[in-house]
Protein backbone atom coordinates (compact mmCIF):
# COMPACT_ATOMS: atom_id res chain seq x y z
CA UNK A 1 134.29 237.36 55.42
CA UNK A 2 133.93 240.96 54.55
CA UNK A 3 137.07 242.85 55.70
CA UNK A 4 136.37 246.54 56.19
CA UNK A 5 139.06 249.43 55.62
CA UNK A 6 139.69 253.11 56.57
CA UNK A 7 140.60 255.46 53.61
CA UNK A 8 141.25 258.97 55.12
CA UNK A 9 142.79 261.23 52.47
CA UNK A 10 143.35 264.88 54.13
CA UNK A 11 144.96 267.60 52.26
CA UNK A 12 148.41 266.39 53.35
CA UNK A 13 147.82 262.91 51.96
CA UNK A 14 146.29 263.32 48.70
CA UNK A 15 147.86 260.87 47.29
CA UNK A 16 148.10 257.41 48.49
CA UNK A 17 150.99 254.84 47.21
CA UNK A 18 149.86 251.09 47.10
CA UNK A 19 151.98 248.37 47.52
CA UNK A 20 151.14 245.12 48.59
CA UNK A 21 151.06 241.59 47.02
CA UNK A 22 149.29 240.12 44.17
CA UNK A 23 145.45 239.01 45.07
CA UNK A 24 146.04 240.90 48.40
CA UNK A 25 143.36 243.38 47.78
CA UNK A 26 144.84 246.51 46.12
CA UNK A 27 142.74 246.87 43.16
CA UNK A 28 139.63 246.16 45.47
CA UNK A 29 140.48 248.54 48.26
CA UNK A 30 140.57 251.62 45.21
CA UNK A 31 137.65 250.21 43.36
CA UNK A 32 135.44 250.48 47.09
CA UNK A 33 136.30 254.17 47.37
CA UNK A 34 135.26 255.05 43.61
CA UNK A 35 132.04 253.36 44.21
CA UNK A 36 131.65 254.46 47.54
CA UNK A 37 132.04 258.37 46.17
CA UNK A 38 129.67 257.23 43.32
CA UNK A 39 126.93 255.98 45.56
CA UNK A 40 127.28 258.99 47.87
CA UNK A 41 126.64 261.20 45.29
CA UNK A 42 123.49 259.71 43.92
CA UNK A 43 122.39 260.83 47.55
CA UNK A 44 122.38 256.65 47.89
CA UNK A 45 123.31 254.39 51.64
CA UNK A 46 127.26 253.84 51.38
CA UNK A 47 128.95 250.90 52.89
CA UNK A 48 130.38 252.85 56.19
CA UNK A 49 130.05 253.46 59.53
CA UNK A 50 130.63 256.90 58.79
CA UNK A 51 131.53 259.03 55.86
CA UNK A 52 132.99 262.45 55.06
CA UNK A 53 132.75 263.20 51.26
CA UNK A 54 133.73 265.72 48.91
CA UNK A 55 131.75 265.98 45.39
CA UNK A 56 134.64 264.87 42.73
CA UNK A 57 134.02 266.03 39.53
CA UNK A 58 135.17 263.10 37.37
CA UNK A 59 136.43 260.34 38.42
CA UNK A 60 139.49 258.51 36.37
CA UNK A 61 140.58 255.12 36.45
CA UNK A 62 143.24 252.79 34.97
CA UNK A 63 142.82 249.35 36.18
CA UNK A 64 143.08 246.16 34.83
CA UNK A 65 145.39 245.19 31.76
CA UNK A 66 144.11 245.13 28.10
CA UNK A 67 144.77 245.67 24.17
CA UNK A 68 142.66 247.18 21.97
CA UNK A 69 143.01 244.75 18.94
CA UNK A 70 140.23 246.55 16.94
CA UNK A 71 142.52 249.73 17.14
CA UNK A 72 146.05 248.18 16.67
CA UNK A 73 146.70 249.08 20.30
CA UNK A 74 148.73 247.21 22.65
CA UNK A 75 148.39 246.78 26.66
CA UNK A 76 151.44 249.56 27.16
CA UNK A 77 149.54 251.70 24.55
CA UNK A 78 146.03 251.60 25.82
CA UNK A 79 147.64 252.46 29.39
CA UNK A 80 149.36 255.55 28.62
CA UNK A 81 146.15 256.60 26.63
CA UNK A 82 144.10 256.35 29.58
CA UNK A 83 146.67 258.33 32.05
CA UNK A 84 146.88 260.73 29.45
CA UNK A 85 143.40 261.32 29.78
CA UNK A 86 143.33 261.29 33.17
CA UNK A 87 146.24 264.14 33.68
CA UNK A 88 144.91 266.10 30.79
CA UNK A 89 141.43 266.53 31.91
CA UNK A 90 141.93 265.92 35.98
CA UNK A 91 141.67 268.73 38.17
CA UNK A 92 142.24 268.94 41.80
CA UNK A 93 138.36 268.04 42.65
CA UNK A 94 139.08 264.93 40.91
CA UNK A 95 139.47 261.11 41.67
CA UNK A 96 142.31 259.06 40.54
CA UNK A 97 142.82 255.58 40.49
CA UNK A 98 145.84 254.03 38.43
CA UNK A 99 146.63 249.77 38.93
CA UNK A 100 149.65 249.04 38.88
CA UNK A 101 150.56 251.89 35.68
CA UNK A 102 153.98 251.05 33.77
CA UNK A 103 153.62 247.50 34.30
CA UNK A 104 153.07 246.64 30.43
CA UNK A 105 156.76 247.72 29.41
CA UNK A 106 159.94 247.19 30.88
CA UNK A 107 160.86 247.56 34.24
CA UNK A 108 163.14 250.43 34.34
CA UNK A 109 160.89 252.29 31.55
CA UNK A 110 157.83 251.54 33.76
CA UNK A 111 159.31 252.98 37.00
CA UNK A 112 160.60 255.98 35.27
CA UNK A 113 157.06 256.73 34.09
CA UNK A 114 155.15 255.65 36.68
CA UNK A 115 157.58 258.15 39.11
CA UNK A 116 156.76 260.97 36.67
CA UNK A 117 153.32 260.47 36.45
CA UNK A 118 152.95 260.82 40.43
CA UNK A 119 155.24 263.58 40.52
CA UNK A 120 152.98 265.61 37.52
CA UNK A 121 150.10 264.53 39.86
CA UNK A 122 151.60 265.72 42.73
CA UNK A 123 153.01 269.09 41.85
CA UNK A 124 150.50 270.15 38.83
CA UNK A 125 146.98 268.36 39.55
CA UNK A 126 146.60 268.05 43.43
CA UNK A 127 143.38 265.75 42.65
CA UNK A 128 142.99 262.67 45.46
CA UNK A 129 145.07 259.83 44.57
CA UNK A 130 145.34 256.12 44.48
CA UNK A 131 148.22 254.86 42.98
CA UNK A 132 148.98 250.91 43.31
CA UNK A 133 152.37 249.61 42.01
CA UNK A 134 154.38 246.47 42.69
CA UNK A 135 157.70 248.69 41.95
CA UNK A 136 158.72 249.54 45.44
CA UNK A 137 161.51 251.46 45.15
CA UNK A 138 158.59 254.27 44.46
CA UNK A 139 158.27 254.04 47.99
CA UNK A 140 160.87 256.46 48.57
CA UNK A 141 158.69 259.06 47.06
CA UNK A 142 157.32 259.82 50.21
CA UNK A 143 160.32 261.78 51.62
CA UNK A 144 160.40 264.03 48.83
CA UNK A 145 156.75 264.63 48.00
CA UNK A 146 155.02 266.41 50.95
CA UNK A 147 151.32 264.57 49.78
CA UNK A 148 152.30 261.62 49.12
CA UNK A 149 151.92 258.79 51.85
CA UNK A 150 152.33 255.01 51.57
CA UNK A 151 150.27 252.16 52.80
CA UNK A 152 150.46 248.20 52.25
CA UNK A 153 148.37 245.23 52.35
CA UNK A 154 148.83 243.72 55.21
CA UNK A 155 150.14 240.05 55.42
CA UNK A 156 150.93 237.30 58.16
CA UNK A 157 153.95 235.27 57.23
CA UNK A 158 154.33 231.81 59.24
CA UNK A 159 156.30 229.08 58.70
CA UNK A 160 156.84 228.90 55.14
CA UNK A 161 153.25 229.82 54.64
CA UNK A 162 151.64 233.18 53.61
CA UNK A 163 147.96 234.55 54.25
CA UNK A 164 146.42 237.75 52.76
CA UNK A 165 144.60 239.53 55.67
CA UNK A 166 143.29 242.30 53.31
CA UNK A 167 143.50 245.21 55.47
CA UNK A 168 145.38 248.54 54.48
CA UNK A 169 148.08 249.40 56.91
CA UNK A 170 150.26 252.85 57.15
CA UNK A 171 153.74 252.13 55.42
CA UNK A 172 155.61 250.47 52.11
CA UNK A 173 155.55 246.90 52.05
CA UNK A 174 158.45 245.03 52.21
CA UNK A 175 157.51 242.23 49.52
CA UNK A 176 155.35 241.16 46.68
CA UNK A 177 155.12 238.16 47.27
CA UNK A 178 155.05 236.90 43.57
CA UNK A 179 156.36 233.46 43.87
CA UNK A 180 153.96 232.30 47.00
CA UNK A 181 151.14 233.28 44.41
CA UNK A 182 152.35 231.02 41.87
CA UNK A 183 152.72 228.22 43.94
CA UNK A 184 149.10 229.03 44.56
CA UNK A 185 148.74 228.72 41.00
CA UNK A 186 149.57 225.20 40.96
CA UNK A 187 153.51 225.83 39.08
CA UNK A 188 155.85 222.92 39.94
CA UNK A 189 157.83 222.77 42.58
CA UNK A 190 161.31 222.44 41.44
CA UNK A 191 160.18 225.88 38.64
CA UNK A 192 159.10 227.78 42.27
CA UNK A 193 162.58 226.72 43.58
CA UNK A 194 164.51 227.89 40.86
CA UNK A 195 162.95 230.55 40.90
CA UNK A 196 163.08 231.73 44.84
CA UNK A 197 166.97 231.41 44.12
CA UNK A 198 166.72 233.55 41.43
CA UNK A 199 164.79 236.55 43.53
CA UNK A 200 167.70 235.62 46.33
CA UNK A 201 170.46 236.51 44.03
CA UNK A 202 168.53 239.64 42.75
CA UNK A 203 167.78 241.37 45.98
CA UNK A 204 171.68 240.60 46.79
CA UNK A 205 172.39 242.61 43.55
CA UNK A 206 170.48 245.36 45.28
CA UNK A 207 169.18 248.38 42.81
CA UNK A 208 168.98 252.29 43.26
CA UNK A 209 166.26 254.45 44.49
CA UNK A 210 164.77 255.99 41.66
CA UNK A 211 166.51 259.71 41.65
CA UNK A 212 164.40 262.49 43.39
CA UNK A 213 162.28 265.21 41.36
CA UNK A 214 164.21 267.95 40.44
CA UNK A 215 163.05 271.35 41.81
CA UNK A 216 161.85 273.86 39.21
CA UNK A 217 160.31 277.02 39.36
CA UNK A 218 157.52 277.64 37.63
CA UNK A 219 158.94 280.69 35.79
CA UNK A 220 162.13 278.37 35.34
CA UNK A 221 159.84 275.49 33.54
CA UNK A 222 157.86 278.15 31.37
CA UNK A 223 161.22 279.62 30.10
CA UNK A 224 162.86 276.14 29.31
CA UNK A 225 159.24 274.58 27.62
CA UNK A 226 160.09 277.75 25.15
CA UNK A 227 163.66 277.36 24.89
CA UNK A 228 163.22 273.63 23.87
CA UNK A 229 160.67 274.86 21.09
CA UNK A 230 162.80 277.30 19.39
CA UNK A 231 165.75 274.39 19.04
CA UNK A 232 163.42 272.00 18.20
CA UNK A 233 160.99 273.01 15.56
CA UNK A 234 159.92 269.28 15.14
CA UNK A 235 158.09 269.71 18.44
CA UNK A 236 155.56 271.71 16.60
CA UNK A 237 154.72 268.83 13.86
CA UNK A 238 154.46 266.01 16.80
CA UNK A 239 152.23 268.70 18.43
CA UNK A 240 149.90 268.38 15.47
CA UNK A 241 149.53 265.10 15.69
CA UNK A 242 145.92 263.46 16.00
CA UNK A 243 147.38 260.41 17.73
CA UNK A 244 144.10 258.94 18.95
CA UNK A 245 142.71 258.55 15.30
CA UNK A 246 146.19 256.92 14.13
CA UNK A 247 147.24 253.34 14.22
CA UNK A 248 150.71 252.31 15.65
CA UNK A 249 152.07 251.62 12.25
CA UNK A 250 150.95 255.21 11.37
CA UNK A 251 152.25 257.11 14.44
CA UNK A 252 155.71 254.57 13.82
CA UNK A 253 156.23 255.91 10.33
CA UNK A 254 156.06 259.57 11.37
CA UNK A 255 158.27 259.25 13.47
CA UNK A 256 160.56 257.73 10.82
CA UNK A 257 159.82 260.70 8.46
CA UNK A 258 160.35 263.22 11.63
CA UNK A 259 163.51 261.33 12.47
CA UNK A 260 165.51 261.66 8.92
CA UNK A 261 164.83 265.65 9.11
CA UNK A 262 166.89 265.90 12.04
């Protein structure tokens, strides 16, 4: 049954954070507004009862996970080439969508750069934003970034049992329910026990917030991005690097050569 869904993105809520389960509907739910914006401007029918437009210049995605074998390039890599392109050529007439960024490196690395990349978003690009992640203490981004709002996939939990309803509703959601789509997956049943107890005794642990953006001027940024090249000279060799013609073995023993001048 087709589910429809709202997508309103006004000035104040440029930027929507994602969170939701896995095969709830998140990647779907972006993919429908990029075509929908494609479709509308190819003066084509859109799938809507009614819809308010503006004309995007590009549109930028990153979803889906893959490697690049040909080029040497892992999952991780191939993802931070692609939001590189994205917040190097985005402007605020733009269209972002970004699945679940950060997830091909660890956790704590992942948050920190997925947080940073919504924050450069945010304060630098302006351009309409879909960001789905399964790290929810990003949720917390929406007190301190004025455009940023969250929504979830919605989800009816019942006696043991879970079902995806597939519809976008305001807010963070509470859980990912990772383990419910294993046992989907057909994993055995003493593995999905083990581990639920595991996930018990690491939401008992508890873990941090991630910190809130610091506040810079931009006069205050421009000074320090100068400051940091006069101490660091080196900044000017990485700065000439051609890293999308390079191989990771390459780029790796650079860095070694960069590293024993310091």
């Amino acid at each position: 049954t087709y589910i429809p869904n709202t997508i309103q993105m006004a000035e104040d809520t440029s930027i929507q954070l994602v969170t939701g389960p896995n095969m709830s509907g998140k990647s779907t739910y972006m993919r429908q507004l990029a075509m929908t914006a494609v479709m509308a401007q190819l003066g084509s029918y859109v799938p809507a009862e009614s819809a308010h437009l503006p004309i995007f210049d590009a549109i930028f995605t990153r979803i889906g996970a893959a490697d690049d074998l040909v080029s040497g390039q892992s999952t991780f890599m191939v993802e931070m080439m692609e939001a590189n392109n994205a917040i190097s050529h985005a402007t605020k007439n733009s269209l972002i969508l970004f699945d679940e960024l950060g997830r091909g490196t660890a956790t704590y690395d992942g948050m920190a750069l997925a947080q940073s990349i919504i924050e450069y978003i945010h304060e630098h690009i302006g351009a309409k934003t879909l960001f789905a992640t399964h790290y929810h203490g990003l949720t917390s981004l929406e007190s301190s970034l004025q455009h940023l709002v969250n929504v979830h996939v919605a989800t009816l939990e019942q006696d043991g049992q879970v079902t995806f309803l597939h519809k976008i509703e305001p807010g963070p959601a509470d859980k990912s329910y990772g383990i419910h789509v294993a046992k989907i997956a057909g994993l055995p049943a003493d593995l999905l026990a083990r581990a639920d107890k595991i996930l018990t005794q690491l939401e008992n642990q508890g873990t941090e917030s991630p910190p809130p953006m610091r506040q810079t001027s931009a006069v205050t940024e421009q000074i320090s991005l100068f400051d940091r090249a006069e101490e660091h000279p080196i900044l000017a060799e990485l700065a000439k690097l051609d890293v999308y013609n390079m191989t990771p073995m390459q780029v790796m023993n650079v860095l070694v050569e960069l590293k024993q001048k310091l």
